[in-house]
Protein backbone atom coordinates (compact mmCIF):
# COMPACT_ATOMS: atom_id res chain seq x y z
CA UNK A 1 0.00 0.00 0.00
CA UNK A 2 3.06 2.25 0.98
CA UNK A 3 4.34 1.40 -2.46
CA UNK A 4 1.41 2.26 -3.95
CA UNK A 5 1.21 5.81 -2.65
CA UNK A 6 4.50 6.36 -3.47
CA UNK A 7 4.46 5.90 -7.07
CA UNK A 8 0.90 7.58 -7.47
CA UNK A 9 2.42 10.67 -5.82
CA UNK A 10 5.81 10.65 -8.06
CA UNK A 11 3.67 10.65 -10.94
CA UNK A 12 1.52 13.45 -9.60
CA UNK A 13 4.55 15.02 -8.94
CA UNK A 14 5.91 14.48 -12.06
CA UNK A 15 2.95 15.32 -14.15
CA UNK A 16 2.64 18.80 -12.29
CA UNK A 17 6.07 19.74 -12.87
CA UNK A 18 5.53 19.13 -16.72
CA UNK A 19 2.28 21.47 -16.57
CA UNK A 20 3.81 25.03 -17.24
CA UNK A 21 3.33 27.66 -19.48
CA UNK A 22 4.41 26.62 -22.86
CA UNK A 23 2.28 27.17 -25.61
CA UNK A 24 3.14 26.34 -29.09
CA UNK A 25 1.93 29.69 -30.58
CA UNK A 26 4.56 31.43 -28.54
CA UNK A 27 7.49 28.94 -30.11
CA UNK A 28 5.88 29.56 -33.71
CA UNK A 29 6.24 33.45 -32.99
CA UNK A 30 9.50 33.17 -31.30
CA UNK A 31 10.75 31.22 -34.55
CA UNK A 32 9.11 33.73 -37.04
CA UNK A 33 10.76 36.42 -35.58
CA UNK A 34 13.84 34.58 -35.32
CA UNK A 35 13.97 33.75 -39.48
CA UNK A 36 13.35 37.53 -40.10
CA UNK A 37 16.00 38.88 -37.66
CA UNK A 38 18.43 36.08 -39.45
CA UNK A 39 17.40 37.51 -43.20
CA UNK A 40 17.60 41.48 -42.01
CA UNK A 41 21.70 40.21 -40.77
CA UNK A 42 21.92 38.09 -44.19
CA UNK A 43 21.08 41.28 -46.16
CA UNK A 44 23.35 43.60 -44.22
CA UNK A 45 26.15 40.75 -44.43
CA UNK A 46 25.69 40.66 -48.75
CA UNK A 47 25.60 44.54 -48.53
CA UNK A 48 29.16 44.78 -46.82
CA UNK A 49 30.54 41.89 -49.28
CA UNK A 50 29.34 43.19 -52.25
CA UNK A 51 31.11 46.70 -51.37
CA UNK A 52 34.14 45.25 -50.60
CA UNK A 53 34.38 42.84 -53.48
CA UNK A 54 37.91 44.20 -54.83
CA UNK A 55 40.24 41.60 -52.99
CA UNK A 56 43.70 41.81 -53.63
CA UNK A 57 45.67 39.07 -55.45
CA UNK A 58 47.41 37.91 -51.95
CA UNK A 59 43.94 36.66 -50.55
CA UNK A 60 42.58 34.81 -54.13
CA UNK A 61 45.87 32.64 -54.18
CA UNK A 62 45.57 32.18 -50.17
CA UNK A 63 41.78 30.94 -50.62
CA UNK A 64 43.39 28.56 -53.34
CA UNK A 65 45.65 27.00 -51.52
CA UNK A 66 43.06 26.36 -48.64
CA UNK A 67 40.84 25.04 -50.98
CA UNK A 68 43.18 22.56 -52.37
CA UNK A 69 44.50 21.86 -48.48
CA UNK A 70 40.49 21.14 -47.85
CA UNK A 71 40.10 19.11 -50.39
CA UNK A 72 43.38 17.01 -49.56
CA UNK A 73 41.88 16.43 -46.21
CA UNK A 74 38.34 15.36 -47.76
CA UNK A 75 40.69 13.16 -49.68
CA UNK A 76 42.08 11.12 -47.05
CA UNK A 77 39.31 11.61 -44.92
CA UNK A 78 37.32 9.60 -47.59
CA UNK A 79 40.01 6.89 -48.27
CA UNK A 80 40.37 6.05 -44.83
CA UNK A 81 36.41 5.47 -44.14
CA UNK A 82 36.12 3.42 -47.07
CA UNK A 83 38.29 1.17 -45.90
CA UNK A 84 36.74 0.94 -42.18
CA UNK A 85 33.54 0.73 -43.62
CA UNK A 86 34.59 -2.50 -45.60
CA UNK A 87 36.11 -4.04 -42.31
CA UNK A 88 32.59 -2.98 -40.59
CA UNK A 89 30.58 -4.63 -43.09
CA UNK A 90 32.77 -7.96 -43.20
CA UNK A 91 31.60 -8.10 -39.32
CA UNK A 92 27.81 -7.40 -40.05
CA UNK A 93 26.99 -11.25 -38.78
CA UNK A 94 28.20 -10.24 -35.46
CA UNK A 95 27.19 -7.13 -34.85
CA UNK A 96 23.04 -6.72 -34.35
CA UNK A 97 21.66 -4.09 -36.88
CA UNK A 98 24.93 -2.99 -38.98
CA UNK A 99 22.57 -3.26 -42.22
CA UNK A 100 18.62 -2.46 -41.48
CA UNK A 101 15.79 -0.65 -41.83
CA UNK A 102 13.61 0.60 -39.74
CA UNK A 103 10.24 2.33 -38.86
CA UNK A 104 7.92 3.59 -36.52
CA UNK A 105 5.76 5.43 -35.08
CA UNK A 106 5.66 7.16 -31.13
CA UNK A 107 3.18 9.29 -29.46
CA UNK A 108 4.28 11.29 -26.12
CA UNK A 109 1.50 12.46 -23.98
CA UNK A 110 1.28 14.56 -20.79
CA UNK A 111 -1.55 16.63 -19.05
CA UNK A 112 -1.98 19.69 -22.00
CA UNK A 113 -0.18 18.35 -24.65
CA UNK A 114 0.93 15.97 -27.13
CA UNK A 115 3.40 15.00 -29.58
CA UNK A 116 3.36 12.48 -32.64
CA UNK A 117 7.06 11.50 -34.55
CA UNK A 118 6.74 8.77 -37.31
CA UNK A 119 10.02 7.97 -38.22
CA UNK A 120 12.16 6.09 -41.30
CA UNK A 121 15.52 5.29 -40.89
CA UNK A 122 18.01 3.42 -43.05
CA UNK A 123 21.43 1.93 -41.59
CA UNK A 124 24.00 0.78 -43.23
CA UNK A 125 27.39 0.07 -41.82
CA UNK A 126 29.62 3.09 -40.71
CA UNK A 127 26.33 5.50 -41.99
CA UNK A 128 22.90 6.10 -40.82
CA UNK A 129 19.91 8.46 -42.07
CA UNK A 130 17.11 8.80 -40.01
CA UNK A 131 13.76 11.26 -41.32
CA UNK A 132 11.12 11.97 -38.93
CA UNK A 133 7.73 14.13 -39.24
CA UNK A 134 7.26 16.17 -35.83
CA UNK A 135 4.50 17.30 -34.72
CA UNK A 136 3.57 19.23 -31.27
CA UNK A 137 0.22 20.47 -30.17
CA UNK A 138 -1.14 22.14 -26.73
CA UNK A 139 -4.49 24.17 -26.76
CA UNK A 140 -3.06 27.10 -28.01
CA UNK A 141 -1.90 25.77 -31.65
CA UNK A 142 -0.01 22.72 -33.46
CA UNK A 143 3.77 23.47 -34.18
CA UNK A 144 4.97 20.80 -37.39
CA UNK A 145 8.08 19.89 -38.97
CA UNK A 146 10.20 17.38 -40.95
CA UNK A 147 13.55 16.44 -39.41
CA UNK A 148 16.27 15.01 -41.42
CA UNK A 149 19.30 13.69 -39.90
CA UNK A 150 21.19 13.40 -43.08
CA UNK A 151 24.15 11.64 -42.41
CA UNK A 152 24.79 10.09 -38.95
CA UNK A 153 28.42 8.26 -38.67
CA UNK A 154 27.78 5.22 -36.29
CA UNK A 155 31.20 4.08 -34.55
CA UNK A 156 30.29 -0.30 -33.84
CA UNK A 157 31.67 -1.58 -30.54
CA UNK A 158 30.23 -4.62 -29.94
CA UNK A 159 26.88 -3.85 -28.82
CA UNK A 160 26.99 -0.83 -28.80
CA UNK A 161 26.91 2.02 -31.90
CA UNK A 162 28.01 5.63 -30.54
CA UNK A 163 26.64 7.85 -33.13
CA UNK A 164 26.94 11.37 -34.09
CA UNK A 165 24.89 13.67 -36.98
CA UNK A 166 24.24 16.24 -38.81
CA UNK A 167 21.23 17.46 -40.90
CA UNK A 168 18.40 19.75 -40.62
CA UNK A 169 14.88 20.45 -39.16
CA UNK A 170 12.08 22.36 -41.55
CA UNK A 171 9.25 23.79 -39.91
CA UNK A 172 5.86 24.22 -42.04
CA UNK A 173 4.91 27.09 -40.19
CA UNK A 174 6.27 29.86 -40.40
CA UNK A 175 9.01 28.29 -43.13
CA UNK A 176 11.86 28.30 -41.62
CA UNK A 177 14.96 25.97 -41.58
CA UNK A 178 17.76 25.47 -38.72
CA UNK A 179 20.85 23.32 -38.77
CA UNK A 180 20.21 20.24 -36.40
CA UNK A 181 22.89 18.12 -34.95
CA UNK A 182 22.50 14.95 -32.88
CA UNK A 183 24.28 12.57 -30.33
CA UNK A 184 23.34 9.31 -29.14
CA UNK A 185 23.86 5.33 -28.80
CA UNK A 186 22.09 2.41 -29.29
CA UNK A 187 22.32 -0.97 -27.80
CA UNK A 188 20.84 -4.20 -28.08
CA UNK A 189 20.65 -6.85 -25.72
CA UNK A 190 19.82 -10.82 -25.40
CA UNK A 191 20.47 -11.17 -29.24
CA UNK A 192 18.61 -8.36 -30.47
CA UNK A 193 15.45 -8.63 -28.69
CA UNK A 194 15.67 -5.79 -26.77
CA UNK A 195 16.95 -2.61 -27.88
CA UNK A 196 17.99 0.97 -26.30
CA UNK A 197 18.13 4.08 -27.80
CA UNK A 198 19.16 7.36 -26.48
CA UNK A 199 19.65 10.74 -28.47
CA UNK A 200 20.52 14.02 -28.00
CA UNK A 201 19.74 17.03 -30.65
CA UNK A 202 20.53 20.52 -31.06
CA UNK A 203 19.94 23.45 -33.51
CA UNK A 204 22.42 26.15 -34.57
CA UNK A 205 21.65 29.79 -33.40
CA UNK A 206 20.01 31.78 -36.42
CA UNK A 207 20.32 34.94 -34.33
CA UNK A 208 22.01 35.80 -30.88
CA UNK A 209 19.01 34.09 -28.93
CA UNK A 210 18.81 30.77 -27.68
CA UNK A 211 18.37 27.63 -29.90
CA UNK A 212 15.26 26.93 -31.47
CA UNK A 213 15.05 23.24 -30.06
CA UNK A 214 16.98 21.18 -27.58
CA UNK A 215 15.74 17.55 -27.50
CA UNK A 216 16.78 14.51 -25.24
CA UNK A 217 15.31 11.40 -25.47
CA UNK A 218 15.40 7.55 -24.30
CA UNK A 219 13.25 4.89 -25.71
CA UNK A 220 13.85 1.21 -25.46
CA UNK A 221 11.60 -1.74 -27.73
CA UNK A 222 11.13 -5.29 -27.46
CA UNK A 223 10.99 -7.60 -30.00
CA UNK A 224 7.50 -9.45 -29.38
CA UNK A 225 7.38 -11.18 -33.02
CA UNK A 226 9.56 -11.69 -36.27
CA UNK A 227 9.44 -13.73 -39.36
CA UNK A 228 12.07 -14.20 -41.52
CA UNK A 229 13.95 -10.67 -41.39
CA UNK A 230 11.19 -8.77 -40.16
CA UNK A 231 10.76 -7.69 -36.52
CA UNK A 232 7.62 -6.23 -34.71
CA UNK A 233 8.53 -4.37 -31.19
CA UNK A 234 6.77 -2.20 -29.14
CA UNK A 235 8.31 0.87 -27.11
CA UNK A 236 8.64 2.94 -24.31
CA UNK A 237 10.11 6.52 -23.67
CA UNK A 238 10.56 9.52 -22.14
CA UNK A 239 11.38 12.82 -23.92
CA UNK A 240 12.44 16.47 -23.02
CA UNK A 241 11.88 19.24 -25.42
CA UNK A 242 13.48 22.95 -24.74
CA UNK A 243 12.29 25.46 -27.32
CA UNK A 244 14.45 28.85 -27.17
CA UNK A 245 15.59 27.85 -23.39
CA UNK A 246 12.14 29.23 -22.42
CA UNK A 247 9.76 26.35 -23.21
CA UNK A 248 9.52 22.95 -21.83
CA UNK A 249 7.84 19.93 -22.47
CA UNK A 250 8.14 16.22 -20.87
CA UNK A 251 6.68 13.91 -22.77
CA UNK A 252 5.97 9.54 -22.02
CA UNK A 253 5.99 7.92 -25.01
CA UNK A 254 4.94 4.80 -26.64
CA UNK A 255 5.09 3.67 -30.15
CA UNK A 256 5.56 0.00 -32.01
CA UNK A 257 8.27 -0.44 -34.61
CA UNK A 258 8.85 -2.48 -37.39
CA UNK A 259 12.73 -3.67 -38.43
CA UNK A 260 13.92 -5.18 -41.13
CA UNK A 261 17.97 -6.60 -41.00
């Protein structure tokens, strides 16, 4: 009975913290006025450019020979991941979900609002892509967007994948577009049947305020069926939204997802 109590009063307690004052028309403003405060510096920045365009001789052959440094390092850069993603994929027996794809679909709830992310994501050795729809709504409006983690580099130990990406996050309204990067690892567990996630995103500053969207999540699923190289799990998750360091949301999530190695 004591145990009881306990747990119905740390989720009251949890529940009342999330309640606050967030509302997604605020954000949608916030980020409006954000995209025309980054065009109005754009158009200043092109103005000063275009007035100093006579550069002297000196600084044309010094942006050639960074260019050709840059592309030396791309170079080598590239011929050394080609061959670690060759050893990688020579291991992709051993290692759970080198090669997959996967989808899903999670809904986060608390007291006032709601979010919805179906998600598609395509692994493949070394690399990773992962596109999600977003979608957030409270009683004073829905905020939407498509998030694109472009390229995500996935470093195999064992296990575990540490992964780290870059890419972008569209909102539909107002039109706007920030830089997103992400963090995370995933691991799996009793040969693949259960699986942890966690993730950490951030967008690049448009303008000298705060980020559009901090995001930190942690879902785990559990394989409940598969046939062949299909797999059906559910999942369960908790995840924190920051938008412009001023509003919060906790969210409890469930979803299903389907996997295909």
């Amino acid at each position: 009975m004591n145990l009881t109590r306990f747990f119905l009063l740390t989720g009251t307690f949890i529940c009342v913290c999330t309640v606050n004052y967030a509302q997604v028309a605020e954000i949608k403003k916030q980020a409006s006025d954000d995209t025309n405060t980054y065009s109005s510096t754009t158009g200043i920045r092109a103005s000063s450019v275009s007035s100093s365009s006579s550069c002297s001789n000196a600084d044309s052959y010094g942006g050639a020979v960074f260019a050709e440094l840059f592309l030396g390092v791309v170079k080598s850069v590239g011929m050394v991941t080609v061959v670690a993603q060759k050893q990688v994929l020579d291991k992709r027996d051993r290692i759970p979900n080198l090669i997959s794809l996967e989808t899903g679909l999670e809904s986060g709830v608390n007291l006032s609002e709601l979010t919805l992310h179906p998600n598609l994501r395509g692994n493949w050795g070394l690399f990773a892509s992962d596109f999600r729809y977003s979608l957030l709504h409270d009683y004073s409006g829905t905020l939407q967007s498509f998030d694109w983690q472009v390229l995500i580099l996935r470093i195999p130990i064992k296990n575990l994948k540490l992964n780290y990406g870059i890419g972008f996050t569209s909102l539909l309204d107002p039109q706007t577009t920030y830089f997103e990067s992400s963090t995370g690892f995933d691991l799996s567990l009793q040969e693949n049947q259960i699986n942890i996630s966690s993730s950490y995103r951030w967008t690049s500053r448009k303008s000298d305020d705060a980020r559009y969207r901090q995001e930190v999540k942690i879902v785990g699923d559990y394989r409940i069926w598969h046939k062949g190289r299909f797999q059906l799990s559910p999942s369960v998750g908790v995840t924190y939204q920051d938008y412009f360091e001023k509003h919060r949301y906790l969210f409890f999530n469930v979803g299903v997802k389907l996997r295909w190695h």
